[in-house]
N, C-alpha and C. Protein backbone atom coordinates (compact mmCIF):
# COMPACT_ATOMS: atom_id res chain seq x y z
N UNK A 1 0.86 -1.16 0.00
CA UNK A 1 0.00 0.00 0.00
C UNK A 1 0.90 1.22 0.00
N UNK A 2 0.55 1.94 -0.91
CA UNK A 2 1.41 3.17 -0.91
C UNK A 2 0.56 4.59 -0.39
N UNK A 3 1.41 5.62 0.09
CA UNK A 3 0.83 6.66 0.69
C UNK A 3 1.24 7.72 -0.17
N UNK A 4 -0.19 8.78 -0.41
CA UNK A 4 0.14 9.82 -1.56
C UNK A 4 -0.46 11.17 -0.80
N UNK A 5 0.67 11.91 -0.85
CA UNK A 5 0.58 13.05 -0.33
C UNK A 5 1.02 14.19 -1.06
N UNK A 6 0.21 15.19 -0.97
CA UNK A 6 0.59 16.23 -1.75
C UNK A 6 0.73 16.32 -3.22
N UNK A 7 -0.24 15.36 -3.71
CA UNK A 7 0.20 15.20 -5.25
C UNK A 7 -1.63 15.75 -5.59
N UNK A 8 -1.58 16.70 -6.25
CA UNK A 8 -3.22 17.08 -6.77
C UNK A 8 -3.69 16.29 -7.78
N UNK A 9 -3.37 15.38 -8.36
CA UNK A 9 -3.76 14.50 -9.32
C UNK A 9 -4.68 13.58 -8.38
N UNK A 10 -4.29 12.85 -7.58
CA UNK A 10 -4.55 11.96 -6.39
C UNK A 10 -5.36 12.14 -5.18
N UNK A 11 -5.02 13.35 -5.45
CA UNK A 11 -5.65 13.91 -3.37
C UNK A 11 -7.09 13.91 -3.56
N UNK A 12 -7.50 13.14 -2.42
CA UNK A 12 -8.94 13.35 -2.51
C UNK A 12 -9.41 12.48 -3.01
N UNK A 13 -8.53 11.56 -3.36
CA UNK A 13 -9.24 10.36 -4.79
C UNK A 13 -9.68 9.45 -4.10
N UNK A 14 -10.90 8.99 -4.23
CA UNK A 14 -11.44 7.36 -3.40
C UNK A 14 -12.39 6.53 -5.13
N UNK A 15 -11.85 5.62 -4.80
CA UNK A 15 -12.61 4.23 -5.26
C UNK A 15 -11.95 3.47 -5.95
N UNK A 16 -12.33 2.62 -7.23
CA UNK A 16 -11.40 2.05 -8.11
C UNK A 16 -11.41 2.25 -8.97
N UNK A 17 -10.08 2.04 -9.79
CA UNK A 17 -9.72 2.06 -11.05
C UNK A 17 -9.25 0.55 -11.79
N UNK A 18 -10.09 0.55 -12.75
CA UNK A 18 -10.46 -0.67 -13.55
C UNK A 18 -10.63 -1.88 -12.62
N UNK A 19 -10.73 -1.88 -11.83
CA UNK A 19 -10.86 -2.92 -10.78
C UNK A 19 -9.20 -3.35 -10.42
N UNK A 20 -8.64 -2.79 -11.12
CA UNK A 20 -7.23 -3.37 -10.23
C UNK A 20 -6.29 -2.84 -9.24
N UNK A 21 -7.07 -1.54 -8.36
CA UNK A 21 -6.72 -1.12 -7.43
C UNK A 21 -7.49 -0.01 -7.18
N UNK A 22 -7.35 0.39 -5.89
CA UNK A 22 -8.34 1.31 -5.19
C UNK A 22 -7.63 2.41 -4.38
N UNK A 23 -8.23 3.48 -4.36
CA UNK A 23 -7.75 4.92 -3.73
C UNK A 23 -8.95 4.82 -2.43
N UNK A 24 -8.26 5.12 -1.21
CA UNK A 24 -8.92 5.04 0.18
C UNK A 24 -8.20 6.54 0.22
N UNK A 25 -9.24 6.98 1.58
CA UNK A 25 -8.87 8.17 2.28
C UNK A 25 -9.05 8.18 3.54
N UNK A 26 -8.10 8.34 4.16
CA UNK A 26 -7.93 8.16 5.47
C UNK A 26 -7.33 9.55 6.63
N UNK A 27 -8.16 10.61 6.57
CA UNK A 27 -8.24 11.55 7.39
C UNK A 27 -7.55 12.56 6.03
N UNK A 28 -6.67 13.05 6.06
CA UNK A 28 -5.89 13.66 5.15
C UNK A 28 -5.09 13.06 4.12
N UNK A 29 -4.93 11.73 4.43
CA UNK A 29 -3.84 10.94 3.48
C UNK A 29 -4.81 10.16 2.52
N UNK A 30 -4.28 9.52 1.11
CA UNK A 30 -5.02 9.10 0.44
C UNK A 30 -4.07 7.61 0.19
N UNK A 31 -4.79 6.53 0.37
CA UNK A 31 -3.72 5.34 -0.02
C UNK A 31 -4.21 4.62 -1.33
N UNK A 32 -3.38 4.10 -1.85
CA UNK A 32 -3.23 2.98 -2.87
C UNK A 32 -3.20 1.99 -2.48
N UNK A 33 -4.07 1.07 -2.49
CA UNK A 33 -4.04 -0.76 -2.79
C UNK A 33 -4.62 -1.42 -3.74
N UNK A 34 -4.05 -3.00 -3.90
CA UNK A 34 -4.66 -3.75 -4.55
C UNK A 34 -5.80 -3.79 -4.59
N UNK A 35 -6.98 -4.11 -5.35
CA UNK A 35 -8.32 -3.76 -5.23
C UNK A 35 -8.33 -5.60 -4.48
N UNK A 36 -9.46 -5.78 -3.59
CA UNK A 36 -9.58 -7.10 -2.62
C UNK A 36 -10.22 -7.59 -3.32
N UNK A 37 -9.93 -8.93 -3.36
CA UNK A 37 -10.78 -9.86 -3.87
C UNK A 37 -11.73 -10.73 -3.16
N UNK A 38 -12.74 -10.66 -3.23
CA UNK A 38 -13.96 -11.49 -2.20
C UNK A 38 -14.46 -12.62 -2.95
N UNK A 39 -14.58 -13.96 -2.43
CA UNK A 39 -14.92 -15.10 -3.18
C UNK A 39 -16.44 -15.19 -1.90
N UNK A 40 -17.59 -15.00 -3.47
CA UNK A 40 -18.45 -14.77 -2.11
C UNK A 40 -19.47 -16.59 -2.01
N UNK A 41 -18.60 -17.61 -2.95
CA UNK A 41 -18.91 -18.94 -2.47
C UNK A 41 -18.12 -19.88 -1.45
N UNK A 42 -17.38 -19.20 -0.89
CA UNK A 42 -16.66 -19.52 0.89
C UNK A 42 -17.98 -19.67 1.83
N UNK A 43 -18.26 -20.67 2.37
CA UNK A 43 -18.87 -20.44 3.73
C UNK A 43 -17.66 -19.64 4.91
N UNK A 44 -18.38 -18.83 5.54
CA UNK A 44 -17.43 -18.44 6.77
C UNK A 44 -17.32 -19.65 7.69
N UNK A 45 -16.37 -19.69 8.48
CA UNK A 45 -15.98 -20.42 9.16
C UNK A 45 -17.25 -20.06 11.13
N UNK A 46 -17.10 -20.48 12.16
CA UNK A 46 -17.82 -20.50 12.75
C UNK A 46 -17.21 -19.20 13.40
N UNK A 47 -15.48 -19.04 13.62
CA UNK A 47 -14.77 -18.00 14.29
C UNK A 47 -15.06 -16.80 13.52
N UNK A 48 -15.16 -16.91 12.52
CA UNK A 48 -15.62 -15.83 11.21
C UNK A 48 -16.86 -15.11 11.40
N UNK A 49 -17.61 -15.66 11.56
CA UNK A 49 -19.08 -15.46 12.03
C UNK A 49 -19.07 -14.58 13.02
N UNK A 50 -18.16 -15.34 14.32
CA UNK A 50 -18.55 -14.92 15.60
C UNK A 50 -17.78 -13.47 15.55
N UNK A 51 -16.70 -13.37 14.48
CA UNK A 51 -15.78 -11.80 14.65
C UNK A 51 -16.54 -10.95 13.79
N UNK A 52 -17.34 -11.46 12.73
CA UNK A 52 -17.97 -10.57 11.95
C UNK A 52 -19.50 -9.76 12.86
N UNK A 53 -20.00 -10.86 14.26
CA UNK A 53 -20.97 -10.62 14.69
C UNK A 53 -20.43 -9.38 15.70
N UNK A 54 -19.01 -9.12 16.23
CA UNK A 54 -18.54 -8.59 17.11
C UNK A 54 -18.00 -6.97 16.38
N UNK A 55 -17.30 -7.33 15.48
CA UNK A 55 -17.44 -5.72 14.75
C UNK A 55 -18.82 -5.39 14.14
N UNK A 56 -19.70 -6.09 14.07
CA UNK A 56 -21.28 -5.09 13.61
C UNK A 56 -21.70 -4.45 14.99
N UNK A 57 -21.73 -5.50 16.36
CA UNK A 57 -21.66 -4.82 17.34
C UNK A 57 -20.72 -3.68 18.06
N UNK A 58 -19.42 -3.75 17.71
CA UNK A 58 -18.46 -2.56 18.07
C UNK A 58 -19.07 -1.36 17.16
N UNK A 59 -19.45 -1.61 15.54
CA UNK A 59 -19.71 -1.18 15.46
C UNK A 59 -21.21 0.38 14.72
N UNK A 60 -22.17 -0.90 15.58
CA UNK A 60 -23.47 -0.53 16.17
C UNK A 60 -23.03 0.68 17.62
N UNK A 61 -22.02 0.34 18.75
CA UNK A 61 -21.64 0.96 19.42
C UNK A 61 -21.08 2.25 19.65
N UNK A 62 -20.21 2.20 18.26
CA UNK A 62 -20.02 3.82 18.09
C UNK A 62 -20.67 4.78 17.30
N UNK A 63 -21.54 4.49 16.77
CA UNK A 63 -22.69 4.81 16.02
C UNK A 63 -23.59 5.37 17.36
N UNK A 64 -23.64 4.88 18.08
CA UNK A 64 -24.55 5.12 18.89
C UNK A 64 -23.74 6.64 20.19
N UNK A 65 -22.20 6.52 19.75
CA UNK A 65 -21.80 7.27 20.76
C UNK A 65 -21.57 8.46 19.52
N UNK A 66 -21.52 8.47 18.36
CA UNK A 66 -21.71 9.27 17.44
C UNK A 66 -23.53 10.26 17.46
N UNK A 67 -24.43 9.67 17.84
CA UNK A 67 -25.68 10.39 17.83
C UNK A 67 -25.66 11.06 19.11
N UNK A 68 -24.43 10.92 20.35
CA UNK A 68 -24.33 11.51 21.74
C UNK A 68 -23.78 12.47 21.79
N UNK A 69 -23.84 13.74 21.87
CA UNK A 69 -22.88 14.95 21.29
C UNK A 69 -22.07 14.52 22.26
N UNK A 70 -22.27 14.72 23.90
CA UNK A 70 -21.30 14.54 24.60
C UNK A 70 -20.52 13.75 24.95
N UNK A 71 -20.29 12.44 24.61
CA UNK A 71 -19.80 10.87 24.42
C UNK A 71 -19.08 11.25 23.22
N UNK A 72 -19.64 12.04 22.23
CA UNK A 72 -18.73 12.08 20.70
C UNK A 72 -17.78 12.93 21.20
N UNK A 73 -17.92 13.71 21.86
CA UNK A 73 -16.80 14.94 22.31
C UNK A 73 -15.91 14.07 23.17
N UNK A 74 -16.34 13.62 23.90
CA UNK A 74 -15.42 12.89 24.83
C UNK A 74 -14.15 11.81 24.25
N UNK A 75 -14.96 10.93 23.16
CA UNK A 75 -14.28 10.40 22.40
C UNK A 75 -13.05 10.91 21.27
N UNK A 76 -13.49 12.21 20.76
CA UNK A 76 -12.86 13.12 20.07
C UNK A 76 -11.53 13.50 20.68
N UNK A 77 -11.55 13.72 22.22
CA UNK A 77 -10.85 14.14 22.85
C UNK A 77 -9.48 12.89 22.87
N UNK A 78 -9.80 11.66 22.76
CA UNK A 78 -8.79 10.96 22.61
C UNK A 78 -8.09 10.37 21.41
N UNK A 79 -8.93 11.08 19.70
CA UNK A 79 -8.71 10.93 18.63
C UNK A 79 -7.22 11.71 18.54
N UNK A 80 -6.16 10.76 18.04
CA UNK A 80 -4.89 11.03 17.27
C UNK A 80 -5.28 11.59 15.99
N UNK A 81 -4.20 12.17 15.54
CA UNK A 81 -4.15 12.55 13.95
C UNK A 81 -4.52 11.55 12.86
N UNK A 82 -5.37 11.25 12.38
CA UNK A 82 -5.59 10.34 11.52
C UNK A 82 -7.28 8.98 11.70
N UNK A 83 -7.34 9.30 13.08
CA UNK A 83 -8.42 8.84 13.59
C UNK A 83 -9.17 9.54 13.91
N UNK A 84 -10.71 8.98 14.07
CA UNK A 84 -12.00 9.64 14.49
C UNK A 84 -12.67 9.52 15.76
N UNK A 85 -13.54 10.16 16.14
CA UNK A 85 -14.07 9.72 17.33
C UNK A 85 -14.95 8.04 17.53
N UNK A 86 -15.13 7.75 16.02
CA UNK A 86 -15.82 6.75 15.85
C UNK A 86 -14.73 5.83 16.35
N UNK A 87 -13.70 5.75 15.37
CA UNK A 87 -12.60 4.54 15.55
C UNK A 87 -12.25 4.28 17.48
N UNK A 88 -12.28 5.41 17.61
CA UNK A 88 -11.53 5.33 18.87
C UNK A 88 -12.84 4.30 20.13
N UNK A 89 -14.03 4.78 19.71
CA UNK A 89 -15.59 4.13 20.27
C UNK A 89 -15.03 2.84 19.68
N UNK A 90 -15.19 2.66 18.53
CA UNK A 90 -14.84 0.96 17.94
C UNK A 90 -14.26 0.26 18.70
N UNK A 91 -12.92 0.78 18.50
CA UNK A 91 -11.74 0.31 19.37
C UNK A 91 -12.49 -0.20 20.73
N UNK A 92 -12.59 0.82 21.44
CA UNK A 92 -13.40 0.87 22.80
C UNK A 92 -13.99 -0.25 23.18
N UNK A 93 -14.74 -0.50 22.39
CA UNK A 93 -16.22 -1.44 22.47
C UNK A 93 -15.40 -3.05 22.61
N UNK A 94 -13.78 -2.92 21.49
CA UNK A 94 -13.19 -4.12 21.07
C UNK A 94 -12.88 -4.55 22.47
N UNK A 95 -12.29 -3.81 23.03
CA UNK A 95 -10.83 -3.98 24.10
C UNK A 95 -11.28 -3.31 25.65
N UNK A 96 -11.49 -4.73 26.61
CA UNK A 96 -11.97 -4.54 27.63
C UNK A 96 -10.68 -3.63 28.85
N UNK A 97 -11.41 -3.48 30.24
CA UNK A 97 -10.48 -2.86 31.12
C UNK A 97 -9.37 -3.65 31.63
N UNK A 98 -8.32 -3.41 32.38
CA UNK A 98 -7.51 -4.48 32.59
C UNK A 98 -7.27 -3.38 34.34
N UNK A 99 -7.50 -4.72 35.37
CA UNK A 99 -6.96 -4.48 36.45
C UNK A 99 -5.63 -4.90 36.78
N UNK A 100 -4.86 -4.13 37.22
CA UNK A 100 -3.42 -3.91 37.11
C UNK A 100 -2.68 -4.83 38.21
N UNK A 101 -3.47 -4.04 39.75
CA UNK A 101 -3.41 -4.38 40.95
C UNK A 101 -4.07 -4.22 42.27
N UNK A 102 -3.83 -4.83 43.23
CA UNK A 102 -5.16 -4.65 44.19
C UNK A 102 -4.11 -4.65 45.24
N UNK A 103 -4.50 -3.14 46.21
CA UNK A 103 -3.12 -3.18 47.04
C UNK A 103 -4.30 -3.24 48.88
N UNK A 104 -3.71 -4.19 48.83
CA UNK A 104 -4.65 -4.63 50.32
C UNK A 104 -3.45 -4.30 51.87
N UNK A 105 -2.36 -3.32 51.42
CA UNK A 105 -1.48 -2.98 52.51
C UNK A 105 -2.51 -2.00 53.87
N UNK A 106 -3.11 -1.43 53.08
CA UNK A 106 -3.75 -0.86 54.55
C UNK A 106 -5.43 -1.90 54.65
N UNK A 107 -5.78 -2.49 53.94
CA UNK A 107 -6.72 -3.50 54.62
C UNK A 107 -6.44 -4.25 55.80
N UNK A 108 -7.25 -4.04 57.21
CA UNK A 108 -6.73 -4.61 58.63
C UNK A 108 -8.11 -5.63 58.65
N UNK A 109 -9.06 -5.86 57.52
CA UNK A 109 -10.30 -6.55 57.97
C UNK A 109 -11.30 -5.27 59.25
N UNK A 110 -10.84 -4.10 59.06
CA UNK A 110 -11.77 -3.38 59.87
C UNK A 110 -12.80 -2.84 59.20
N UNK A 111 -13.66 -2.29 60.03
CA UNK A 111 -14.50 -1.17 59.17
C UNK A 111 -13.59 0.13 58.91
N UNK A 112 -13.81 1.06 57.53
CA UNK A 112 -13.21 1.97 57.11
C UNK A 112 -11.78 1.64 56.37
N UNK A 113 -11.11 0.06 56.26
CA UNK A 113 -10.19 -0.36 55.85
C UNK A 113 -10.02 -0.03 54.15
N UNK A 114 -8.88 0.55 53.52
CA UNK A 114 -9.00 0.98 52.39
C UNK A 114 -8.28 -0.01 51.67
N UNK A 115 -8.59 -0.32 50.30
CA UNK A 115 -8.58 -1.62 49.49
C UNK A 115 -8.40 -0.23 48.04
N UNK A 116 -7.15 -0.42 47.33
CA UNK A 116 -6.89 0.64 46.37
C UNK A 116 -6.56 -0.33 45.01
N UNK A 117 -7.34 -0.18 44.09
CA UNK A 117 -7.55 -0.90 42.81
C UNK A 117 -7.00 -0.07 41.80
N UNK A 118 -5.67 -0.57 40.90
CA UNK A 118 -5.53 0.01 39.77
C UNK A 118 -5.57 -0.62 38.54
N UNK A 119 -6.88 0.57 37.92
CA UNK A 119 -7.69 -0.57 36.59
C UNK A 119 -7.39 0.76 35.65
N UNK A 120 -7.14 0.44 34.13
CA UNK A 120 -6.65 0.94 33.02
C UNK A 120 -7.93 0.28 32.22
N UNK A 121 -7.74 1.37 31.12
CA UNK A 121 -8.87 1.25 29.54
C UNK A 121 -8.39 1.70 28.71
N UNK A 122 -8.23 1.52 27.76
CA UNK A 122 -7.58 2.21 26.04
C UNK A 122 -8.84 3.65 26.34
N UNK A 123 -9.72 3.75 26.90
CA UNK A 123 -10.97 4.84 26.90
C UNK A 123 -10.77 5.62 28.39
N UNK A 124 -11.82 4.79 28.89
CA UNK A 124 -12.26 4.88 30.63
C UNK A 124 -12.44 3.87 30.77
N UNK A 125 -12.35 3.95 32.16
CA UNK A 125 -12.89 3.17 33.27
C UNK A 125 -14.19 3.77 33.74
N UNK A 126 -15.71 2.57 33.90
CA UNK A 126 -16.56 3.83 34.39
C UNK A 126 -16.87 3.12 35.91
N UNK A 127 -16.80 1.86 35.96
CA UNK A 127 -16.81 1.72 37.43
C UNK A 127 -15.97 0.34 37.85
N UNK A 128 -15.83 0.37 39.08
CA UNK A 128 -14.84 -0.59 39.66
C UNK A 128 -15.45 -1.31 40.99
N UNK A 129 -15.88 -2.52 40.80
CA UNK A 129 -16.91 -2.93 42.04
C UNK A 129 -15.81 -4.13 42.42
N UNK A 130 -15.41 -3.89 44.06
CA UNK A 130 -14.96 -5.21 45.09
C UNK A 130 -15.45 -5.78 45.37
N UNK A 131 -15.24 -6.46 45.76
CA UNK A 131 -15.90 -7.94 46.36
C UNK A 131 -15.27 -8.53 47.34
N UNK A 132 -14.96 -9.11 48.66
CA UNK A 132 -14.37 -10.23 49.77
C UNK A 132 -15.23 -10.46 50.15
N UNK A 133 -14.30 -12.11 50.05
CA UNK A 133 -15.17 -13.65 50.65
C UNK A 133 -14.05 -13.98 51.76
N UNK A 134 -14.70 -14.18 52.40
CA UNK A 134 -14.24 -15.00 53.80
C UNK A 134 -13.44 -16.67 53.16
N UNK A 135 -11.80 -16.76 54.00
CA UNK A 135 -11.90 -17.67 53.28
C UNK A 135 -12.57 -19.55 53.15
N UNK A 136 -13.56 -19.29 54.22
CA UNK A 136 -14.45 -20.59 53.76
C UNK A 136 -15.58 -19.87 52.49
N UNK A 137 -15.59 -19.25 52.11
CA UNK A 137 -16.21 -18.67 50.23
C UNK A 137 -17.31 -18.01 50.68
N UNK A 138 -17.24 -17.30 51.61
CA UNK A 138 -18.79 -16.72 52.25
C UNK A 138 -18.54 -15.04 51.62
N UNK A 139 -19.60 -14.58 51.14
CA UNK A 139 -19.20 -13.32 50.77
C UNK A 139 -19.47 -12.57 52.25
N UNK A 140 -18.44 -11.65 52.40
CA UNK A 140 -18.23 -10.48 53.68
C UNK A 140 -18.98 -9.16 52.80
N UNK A 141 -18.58 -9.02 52.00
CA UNK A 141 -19.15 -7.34 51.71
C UNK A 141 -18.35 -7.40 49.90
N UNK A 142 -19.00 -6.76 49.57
CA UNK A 142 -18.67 -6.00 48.40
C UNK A 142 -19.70 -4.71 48.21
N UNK A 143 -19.14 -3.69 47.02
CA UNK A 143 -19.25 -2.23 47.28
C UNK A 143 -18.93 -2.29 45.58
N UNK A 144 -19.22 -0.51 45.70
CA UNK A 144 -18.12 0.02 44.43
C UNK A 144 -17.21 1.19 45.08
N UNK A 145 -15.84 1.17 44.20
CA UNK A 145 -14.66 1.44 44.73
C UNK A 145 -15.30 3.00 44.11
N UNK A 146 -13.89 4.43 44.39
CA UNK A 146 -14.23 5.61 43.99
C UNK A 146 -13.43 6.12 43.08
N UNK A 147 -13.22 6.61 42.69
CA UNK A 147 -12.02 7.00 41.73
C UNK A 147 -11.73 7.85 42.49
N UNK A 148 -10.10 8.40 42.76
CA UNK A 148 -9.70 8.75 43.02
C UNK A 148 -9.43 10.09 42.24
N UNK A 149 -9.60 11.52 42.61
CA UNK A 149 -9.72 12.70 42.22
C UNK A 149 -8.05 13.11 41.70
N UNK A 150 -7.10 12.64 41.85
CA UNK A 150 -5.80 13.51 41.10
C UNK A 150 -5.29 12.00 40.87
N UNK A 151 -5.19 10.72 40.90
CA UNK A 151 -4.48 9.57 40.24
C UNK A 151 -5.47 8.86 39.76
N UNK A 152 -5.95 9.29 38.56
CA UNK A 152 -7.20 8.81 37.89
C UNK A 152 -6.98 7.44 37.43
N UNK A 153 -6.17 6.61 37.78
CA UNK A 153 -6.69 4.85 37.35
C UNK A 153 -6.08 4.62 38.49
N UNK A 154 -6.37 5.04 40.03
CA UNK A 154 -6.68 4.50 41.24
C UNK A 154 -8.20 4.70 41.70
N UNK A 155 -8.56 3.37 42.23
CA UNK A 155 -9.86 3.29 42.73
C UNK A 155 -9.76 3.04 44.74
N UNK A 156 -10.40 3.83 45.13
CA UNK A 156 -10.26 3.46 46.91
C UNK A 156 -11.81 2.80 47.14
N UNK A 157 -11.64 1.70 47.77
CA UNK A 157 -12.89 0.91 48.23
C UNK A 157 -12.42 0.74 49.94
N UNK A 158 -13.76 1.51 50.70
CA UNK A 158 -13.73 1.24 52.13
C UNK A 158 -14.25 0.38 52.67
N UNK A 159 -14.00 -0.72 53.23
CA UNK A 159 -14.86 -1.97 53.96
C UNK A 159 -15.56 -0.97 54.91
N UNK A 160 -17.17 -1.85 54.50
CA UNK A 160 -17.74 -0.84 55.69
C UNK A 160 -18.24 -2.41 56.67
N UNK A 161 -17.48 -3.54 56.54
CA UNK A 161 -18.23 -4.46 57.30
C UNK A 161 -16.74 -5.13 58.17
N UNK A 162 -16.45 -5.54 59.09
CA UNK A 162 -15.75 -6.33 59.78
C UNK A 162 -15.65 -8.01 59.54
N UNK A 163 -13.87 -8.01 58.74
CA UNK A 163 -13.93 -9.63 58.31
C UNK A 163 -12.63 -10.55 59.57
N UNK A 164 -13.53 -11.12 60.14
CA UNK A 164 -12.63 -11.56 61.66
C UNK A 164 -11.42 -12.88 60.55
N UNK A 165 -11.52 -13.46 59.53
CA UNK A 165 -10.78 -14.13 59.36
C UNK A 165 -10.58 -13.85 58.12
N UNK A 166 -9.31 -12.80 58.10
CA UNK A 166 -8.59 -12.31 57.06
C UNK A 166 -7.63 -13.15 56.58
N UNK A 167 -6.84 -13.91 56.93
CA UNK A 167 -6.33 -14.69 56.21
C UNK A 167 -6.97 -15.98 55.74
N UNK A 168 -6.26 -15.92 54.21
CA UNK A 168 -7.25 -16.91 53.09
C UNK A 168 -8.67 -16.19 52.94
N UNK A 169 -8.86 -15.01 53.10
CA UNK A 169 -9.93 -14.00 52.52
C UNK A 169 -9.51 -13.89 50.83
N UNK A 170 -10.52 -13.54 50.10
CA UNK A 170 -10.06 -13.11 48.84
C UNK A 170 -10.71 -12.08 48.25
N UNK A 171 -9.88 -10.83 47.92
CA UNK A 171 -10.27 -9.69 47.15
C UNK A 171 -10.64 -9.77 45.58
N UNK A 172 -11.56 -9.36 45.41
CA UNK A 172 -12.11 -9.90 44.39
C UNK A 172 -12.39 -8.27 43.60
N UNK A 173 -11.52 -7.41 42.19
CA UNK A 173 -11.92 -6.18 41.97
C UNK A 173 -12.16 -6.42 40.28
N UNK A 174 -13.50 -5.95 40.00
CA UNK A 174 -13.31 -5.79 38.48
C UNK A 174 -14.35 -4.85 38.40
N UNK A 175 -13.03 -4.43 36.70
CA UNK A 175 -13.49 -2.94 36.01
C UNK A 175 -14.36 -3.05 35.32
N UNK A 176 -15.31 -1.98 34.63
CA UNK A 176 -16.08 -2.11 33.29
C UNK A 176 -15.95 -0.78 33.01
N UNK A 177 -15.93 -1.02 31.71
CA UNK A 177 -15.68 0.50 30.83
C UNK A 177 -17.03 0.94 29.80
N UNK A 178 -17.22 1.60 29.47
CA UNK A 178 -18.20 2.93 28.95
C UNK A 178 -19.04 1.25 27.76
N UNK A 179 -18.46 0.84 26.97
CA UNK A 179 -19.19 -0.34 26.34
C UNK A 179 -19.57 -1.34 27.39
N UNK A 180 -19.31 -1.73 28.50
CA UNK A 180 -19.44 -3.16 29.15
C UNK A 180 -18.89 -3.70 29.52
N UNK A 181 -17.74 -3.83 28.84
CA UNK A 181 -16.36 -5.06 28.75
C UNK A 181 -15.97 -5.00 30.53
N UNK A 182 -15.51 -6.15 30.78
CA UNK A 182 -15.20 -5.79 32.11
C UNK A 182 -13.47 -6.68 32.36
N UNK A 183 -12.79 -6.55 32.77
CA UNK A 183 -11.93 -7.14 33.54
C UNK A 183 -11.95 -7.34 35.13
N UNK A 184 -11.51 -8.34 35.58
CA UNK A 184 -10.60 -8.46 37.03
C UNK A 184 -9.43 -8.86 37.28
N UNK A 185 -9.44 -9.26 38.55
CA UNK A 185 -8.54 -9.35 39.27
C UNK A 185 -8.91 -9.87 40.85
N UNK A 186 -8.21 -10.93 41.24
CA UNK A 186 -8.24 -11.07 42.37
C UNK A 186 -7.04 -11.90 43.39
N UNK A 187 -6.84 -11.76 44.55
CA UNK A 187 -6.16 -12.00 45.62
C UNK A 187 -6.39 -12.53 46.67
N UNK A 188 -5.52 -13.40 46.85
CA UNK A 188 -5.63 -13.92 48.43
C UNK A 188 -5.28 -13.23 49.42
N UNK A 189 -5.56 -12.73 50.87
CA UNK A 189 -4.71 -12.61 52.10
C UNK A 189 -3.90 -13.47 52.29
């Protein structure tokens, strides 16, 4: 694929020529490729299906954050040179949160004990819910954690319940971001 810039013959050019290659435009740049060939007597395969069913949904998703002025702005805000607010929603929708770490140093099993979760998103993070089980598997309490106001992918979660047998307890934290997707993470005492 070649990249054409600055040439006025070219700029601006989209579609094909004689069918044996095609002009795309991609923000300011205009590319050259082979024109694709589709053999449309292939059955898809079952994995085929299931990825083709997942980008109509990614993107059904940004379509939908495209009719949101303020979700489109928001998204905009993390568009690079060459990308849109859409792509970046796409993306979004693709690629879930990832919890990093769960720092249980000031957890004493008291009430008010702070439990600090660090969860990342290619987007946001929109919420971060804990969870501890006692360790015979009994749930003690779970909550949602807060974001933290100046280290924005720290979350603080306060036990508001008393767990008398903290060791072999397990912290249990996962993220979800603006599409759904969720990640965790969890730990033993």
């Amino acid at each position: 694929m070649a990249n054409v810039n600055e040439n006025l013959l070219v700029k601006g050019a989209r579609g094909n020529v004689g069918k044996q290659f095609v002009y795309r435009k991609h923000g300011d740049n205009t590319t050259i490729a082979r024109m694709p060939s589709i053999n449309k007597d292939l059955v898809p395969s079952a994995k085929q299906t299931e990825n083709r069913e997942l980008f109509a949904d990614a993107a059904s998703y940004a379509q939908g954050v495209m009719s949101s002025a303020d979700l489109k702005k928001e998204y905009e805000k993390k568009a690079t040179p060459g990308k849109t607010a859409f792509n970046i929603a796409f993306r979004d929708y693709l690629k879930g949160p990832v919890v990093k770490k769960i720092d249980v140093s000031n957890y004493k099993g008291t009430v008010d004990s702070v439990i600090v979760v660090n969860a990342k998103d290619d987007f946001r993070v929109a919420l971060v819910k804990v969870s501890i089980h006692s360790s015979a598997g009994v749930l003690v309490e779970e909550g949602n954690a807060i974001l933290d106001p100046i280290k924005r992918s720290l979350w603080n979660y306060t036990a508001t319940q008393n767990n008398a047998t903290l060791t072999g307890s397990v912290v249990r934290a996962t993220a979800t971001d603006l599409p759904g997707n969720s990640g965790s993470l969890e730990i033993t005492l």
